[in-house]
C-alpha atoms as a PDB file:
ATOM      1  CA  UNK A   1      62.260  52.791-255.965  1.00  0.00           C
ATOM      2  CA  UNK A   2      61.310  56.370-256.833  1.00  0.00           C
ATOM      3  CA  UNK A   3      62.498  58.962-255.049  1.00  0.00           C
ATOM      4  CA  UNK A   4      59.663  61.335-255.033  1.00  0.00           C
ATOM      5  CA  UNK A   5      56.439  60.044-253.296  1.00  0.00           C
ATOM      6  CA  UNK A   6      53.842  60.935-250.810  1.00  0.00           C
ATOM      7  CA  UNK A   7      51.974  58.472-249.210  1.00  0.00           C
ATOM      8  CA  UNK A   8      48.468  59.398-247.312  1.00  0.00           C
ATOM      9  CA  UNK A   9      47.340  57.098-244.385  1.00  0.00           C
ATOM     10  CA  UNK A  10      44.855  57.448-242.141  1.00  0.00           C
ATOM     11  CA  UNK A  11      46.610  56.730-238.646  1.00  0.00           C
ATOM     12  CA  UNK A  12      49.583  55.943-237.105  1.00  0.00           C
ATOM     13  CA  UNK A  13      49.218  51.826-237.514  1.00  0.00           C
ATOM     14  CA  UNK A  14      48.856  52.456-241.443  1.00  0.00           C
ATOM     15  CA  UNK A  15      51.934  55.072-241.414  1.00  0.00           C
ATOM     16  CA  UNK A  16      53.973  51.961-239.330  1.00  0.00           C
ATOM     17  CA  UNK A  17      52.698  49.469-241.439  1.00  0.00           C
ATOM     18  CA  UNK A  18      53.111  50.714-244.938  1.00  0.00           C
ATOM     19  CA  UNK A  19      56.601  52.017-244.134  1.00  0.00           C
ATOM     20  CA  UNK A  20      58.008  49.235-242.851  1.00  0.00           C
ATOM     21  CA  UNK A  21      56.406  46.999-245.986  1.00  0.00           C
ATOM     22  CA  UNK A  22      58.289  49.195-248.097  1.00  0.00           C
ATOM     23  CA  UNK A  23      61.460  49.140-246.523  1.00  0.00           C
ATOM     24  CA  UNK A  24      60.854  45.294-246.869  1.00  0.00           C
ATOM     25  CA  UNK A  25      59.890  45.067-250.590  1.00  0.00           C
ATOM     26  CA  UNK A  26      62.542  48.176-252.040  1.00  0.00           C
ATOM     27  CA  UNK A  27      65.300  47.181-249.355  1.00  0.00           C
ATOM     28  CA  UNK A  28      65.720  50.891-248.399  1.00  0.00           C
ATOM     29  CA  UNK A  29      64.970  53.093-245.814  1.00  0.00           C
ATOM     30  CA  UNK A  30      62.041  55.145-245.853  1.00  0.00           C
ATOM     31  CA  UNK A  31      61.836  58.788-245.126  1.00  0.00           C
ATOM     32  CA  UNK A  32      58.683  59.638-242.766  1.00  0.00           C
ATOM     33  CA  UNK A  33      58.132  62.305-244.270  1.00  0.00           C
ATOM     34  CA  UNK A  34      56.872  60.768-247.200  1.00  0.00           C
ATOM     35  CA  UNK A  35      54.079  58.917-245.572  1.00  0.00           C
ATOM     36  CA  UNK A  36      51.780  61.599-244.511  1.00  0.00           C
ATOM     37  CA  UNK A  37      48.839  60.696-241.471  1.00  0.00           C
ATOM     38  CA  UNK A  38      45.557  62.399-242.333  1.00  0.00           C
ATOM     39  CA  UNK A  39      43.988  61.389-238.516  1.00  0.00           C
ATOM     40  CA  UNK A  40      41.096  59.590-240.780  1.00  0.00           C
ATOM     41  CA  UNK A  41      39.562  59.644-244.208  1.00  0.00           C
ATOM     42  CA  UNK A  42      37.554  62.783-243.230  1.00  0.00           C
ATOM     43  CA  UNK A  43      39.936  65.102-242.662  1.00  0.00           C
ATOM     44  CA  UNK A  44      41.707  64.390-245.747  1.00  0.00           C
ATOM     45  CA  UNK A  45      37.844  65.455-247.449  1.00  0.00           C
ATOM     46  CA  UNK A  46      36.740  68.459-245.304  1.00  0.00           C
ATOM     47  CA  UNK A  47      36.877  71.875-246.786  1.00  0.00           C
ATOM     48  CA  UNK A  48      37.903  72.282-242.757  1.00  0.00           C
ATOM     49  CA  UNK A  49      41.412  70.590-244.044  1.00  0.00           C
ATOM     50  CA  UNK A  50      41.346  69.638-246.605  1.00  0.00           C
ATOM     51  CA  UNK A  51      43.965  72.573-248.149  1.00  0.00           C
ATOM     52  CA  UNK A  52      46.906  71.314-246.820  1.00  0.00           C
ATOM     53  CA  UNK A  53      46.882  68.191-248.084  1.00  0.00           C
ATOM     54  CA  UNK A  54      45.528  69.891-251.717  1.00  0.00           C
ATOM     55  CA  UNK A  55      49.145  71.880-251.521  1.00  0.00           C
ATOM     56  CA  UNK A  56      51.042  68.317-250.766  1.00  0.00           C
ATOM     57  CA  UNK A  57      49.589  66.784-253.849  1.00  0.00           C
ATOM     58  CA  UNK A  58      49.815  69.616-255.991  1.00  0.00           C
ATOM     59  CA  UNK A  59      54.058  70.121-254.913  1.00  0.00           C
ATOM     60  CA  UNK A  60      54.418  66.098-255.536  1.00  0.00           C
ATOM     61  CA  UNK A  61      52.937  66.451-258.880  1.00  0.00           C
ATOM     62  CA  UNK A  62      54.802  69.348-260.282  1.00  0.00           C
ATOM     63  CA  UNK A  63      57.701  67.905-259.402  1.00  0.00           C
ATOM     64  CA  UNK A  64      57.163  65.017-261.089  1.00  0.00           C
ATOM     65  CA  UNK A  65      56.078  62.659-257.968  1.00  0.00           C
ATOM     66  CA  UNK A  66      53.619  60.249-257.515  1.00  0.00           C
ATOM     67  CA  UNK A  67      50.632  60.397-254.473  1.00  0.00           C
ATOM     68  CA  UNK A  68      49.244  57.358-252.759  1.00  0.00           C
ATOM     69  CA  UNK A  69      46.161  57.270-250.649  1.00  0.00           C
ATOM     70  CA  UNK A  70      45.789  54.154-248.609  1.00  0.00           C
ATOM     71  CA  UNK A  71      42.770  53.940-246.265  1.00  0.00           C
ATOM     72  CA  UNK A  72      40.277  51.986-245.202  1.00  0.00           C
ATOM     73  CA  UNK A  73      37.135  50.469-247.113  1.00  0.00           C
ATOM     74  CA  UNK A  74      35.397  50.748-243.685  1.00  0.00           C
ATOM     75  CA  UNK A  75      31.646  49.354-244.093  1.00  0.00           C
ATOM     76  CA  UNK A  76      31.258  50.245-248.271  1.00  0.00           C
ATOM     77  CA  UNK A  77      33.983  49.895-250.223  1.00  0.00           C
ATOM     78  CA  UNK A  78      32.243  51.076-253.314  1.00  0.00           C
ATOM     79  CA  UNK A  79      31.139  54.242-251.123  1.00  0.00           C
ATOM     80  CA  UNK A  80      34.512  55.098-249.516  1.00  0.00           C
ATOM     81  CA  UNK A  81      35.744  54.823-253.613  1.00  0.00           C
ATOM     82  CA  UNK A  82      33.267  56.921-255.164  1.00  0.00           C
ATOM     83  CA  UNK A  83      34.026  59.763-252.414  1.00  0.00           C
ATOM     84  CA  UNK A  84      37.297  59.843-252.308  1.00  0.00           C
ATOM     85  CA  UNK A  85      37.310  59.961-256.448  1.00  0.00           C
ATOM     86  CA  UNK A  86      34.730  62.244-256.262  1.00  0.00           C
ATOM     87  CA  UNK A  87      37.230  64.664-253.756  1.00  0.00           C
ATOM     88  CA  UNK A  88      40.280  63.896-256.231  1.00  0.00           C
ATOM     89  CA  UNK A  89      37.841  65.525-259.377  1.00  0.00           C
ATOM     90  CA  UNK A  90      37.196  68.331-257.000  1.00  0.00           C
ATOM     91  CA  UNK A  91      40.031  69.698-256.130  1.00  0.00           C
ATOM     92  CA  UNK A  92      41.906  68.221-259.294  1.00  0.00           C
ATOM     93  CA  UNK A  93      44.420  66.549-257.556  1.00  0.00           C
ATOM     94  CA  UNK A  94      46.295  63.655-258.780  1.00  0.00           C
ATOM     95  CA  UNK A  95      46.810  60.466-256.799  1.00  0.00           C
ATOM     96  CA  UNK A  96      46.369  56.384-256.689  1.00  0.00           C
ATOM     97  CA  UNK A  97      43.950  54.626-254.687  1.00  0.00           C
ATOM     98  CA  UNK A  98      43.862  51.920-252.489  1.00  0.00           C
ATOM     99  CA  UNK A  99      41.766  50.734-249.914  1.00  0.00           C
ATOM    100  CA  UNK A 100      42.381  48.213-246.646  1.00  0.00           C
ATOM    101  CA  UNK A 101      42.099  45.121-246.747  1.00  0.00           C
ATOM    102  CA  UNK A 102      42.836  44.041-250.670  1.00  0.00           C
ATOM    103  CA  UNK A 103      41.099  46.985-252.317  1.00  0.00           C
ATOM    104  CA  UNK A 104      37.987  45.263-253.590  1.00  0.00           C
ATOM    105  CA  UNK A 105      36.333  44.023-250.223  1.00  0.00           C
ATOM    106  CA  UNK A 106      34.557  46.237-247.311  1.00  0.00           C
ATOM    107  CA  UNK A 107      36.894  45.722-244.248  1.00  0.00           C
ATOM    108  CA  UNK A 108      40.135  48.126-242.640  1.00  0.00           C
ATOM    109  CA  UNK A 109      44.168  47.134-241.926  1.00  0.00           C
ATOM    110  CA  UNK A 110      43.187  45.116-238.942  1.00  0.00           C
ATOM    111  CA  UNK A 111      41.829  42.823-241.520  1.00  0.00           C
ATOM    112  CA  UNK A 112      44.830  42.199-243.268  1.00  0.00           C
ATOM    113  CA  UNK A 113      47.038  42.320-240.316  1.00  0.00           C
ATOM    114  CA  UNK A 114      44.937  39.424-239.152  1.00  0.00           C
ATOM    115  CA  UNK A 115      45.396  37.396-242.512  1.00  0.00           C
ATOM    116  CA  UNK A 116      48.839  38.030-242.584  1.00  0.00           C
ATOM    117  CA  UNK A 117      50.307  36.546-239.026  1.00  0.00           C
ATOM    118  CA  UNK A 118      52.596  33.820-238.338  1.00  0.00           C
ATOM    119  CA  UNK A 119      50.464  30.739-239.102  1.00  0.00           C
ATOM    120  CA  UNK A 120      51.776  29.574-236.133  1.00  0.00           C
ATOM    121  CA  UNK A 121      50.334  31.614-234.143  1.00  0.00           C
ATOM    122  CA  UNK A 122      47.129  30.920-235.475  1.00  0.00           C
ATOM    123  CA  UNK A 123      45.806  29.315-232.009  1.00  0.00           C
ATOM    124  CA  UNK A 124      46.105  32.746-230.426  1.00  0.00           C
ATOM    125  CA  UNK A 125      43.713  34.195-232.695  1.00  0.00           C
ATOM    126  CA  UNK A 126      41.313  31.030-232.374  1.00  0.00           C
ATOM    127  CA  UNK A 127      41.224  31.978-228.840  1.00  0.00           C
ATOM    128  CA  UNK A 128      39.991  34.767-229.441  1.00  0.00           C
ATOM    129  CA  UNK A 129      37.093  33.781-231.607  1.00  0.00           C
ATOM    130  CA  UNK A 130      36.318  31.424-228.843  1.00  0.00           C
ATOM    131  CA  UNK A 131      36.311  34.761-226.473  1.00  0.00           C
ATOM    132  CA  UNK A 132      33.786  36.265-229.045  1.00  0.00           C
ATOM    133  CA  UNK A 133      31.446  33.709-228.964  1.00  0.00           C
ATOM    134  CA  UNK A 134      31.573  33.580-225.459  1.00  0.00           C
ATOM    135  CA  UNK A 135      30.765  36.921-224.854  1.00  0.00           C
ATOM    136  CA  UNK A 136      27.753  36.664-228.054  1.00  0.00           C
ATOM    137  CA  UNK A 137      26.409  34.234-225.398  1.00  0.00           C
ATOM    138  CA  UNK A 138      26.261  36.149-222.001  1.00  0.00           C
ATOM    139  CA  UNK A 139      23.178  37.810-221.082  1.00  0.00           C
ATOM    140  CA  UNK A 140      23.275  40.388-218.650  1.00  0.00           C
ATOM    141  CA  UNK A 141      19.587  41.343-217.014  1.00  0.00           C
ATOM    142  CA  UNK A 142      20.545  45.204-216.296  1.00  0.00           C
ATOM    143  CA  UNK A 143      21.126  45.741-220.251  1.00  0.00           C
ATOM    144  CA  UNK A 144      17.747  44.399-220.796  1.00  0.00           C
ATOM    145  CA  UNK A 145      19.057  41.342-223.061  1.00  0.00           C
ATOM    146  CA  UNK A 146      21.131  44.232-225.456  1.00  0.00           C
ATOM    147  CA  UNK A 147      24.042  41.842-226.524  1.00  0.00           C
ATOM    148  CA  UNK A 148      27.357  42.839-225.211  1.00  0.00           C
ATOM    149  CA  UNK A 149      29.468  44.671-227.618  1.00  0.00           C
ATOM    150  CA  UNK A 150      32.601  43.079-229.173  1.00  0.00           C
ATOM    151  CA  UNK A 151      35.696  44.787-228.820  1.00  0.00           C
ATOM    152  CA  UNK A 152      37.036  46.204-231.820  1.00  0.00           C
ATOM    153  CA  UNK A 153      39.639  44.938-234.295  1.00  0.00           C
ATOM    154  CA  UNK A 154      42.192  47.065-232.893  1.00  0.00           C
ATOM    155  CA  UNK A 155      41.200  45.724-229.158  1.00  0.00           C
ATOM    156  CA  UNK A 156      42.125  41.749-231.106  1.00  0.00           C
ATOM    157  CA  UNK A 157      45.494  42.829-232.381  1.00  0.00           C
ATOM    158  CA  UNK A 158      46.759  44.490-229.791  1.00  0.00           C
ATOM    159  CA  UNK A 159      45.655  41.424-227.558  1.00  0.00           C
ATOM    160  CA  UNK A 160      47.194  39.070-230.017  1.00  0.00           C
ATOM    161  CA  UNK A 161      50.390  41.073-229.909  1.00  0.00           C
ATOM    162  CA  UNK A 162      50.285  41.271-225.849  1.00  0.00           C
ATOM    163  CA  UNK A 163      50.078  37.548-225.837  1.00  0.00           C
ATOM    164  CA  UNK A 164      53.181  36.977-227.992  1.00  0.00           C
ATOM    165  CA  UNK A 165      55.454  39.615-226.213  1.00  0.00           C
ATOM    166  CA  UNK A 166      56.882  40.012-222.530  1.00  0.00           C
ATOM    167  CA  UNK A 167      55.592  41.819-219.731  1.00  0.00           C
ATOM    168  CA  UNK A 168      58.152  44.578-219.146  1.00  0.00           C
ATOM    169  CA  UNK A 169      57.242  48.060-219.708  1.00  0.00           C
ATOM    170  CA  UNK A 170      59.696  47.804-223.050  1.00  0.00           C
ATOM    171  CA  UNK A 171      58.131  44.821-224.303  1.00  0.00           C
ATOM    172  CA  UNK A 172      54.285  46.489-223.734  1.00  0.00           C
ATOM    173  CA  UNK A 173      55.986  49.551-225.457  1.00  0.00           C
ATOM    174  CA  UNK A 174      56.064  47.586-228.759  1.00  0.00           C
ATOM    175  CA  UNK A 175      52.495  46.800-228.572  1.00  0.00           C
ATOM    176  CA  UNK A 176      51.460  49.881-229.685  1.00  0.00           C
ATOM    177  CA  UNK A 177      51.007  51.060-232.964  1.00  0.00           C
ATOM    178  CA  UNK A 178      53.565  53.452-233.709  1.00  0.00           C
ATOM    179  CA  UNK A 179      55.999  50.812-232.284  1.00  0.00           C
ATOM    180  CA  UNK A 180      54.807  47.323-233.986  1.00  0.00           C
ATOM    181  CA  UNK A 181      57.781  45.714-235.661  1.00  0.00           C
ATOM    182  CA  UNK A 182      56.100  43.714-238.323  1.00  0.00           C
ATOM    183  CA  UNK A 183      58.881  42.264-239.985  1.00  0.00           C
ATOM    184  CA  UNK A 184      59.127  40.319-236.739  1.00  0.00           C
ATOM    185  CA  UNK A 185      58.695  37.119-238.786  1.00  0.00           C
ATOM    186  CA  UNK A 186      58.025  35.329-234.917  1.00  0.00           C
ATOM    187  CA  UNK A 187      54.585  37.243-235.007  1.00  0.00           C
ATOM    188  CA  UNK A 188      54.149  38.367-239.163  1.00  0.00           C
ATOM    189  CA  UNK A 189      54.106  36.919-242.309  1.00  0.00           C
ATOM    190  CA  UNK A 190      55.046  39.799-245.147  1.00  0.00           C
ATOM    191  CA  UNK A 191      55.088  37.349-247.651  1.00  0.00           C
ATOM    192  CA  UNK A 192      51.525  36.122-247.152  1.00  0.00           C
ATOM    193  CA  UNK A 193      49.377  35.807-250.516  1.00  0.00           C
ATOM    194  CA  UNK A 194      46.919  37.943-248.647  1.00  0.00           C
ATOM    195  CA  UNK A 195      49.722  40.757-249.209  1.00  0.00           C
ATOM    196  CA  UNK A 196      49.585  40.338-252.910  1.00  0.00           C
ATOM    197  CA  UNK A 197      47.001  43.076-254.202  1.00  0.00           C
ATOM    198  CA  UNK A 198      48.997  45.971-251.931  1.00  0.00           C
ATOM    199  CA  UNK A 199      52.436  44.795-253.579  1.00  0.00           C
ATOM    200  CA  UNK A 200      51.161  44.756-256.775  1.00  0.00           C
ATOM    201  CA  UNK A 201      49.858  48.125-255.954  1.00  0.00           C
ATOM    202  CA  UNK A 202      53.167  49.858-254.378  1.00  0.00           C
ATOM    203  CA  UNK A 203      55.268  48.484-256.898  1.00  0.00           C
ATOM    204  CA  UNK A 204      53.166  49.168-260.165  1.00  0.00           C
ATOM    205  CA  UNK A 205      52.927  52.931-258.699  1.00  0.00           C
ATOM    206  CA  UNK A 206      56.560  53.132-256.957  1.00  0.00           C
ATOM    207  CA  UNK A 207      59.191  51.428-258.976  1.00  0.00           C
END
């Protein structure tokens, strides 16, 4: 695995995820330090803060590194790709691209996480699509038949993980997403084939 790398993620879930899927693949530990969390797409393009992350790139590269940028597709993956290659011509920086869930289809990690748990705790998500269409369903007379809102994708991972784990204030600890072990094998799968366009990716650009 190279030594010299810098990885950009957008929050703390992605910085957990992607290290710990490295540390899987290579067999090494990973230094933090070289998975950077940009608090959102955004902030990596502003001219607000951009600079700092210009300067990270810039070091990597003359000293012969490689940068990563892993974020989400969100609603338009074309459009989140033609920005963010659009910022990398701008302020000629060098770096890879890839974006949640496979890097070819609109979505964010939460859509990979939920292609890539334990199949046999594929029940626990069903319940949960029953618990959508359930709430598609209820009409309430004081929102003047607005459809309740769905909770996000984050809300249905961190319930699916709450399901699968105890109720002590340790065991809630892990739910969250700077403390999610996901090579847990009882709740992950990090040899799915859904996997197979990010491993391809990290180890055409990090071996």
């Amino acid at each position: 695995m190279k030594e010299l790398f810098k990885i950009f993620v957008e929050g703390d879930a992605d910085k957990r995820f992607i290290s710990q899927l490295l540390e899987f693949l290579f067999k090494t530990s990973i230094d933090q330090g070289n998975i950077i969390k940009t608090s959102g797409w955004n902030c990596l393009v502003s001219p607000k803060t951009e600079e700092v992350y210009v300067n990270q790139m810039n070091r990597t590269s003359a000293d012969g590194g490689v940068n990563l940028v892993i974020f989400d597709a969100d609603a338009d993956f074309e459009d989140r790709k033609k920005k963010l290659i659009l910022w990398k011509e701008r302020c000629h920086v060098d770096f890879e691209l890839f974006l949640f869930p496979n890097n070819k289809d609109t979505g964010e990690l939460e859509d990979l996480l939920e292609k890539i748990i334990n199949p046999e705790n594929q029940p626990v998500m069903d319940c949960w699509t029953s618990y959508e269409e359930a709430l598609k369903q209820v009409v309430l007379p004081w929102r003047e038949d607005t459809p309740l809102t769905l909770p996000a994708k984050k809300t249905k991972i961190y319930a699916y993980l709450e399901a699968l784990l105890g109720t002590s204030k340790t065991q809630k600890e892990k739910i969250k997403e700077p403390n999610r072990e996901y090579r847990n094998k009882d709740h992950w799968d990090l040899d799915a084939d859904t996997l197979n366009n990010l491993v391809v990716f990290l180890k055409e650009h990090l071996s």
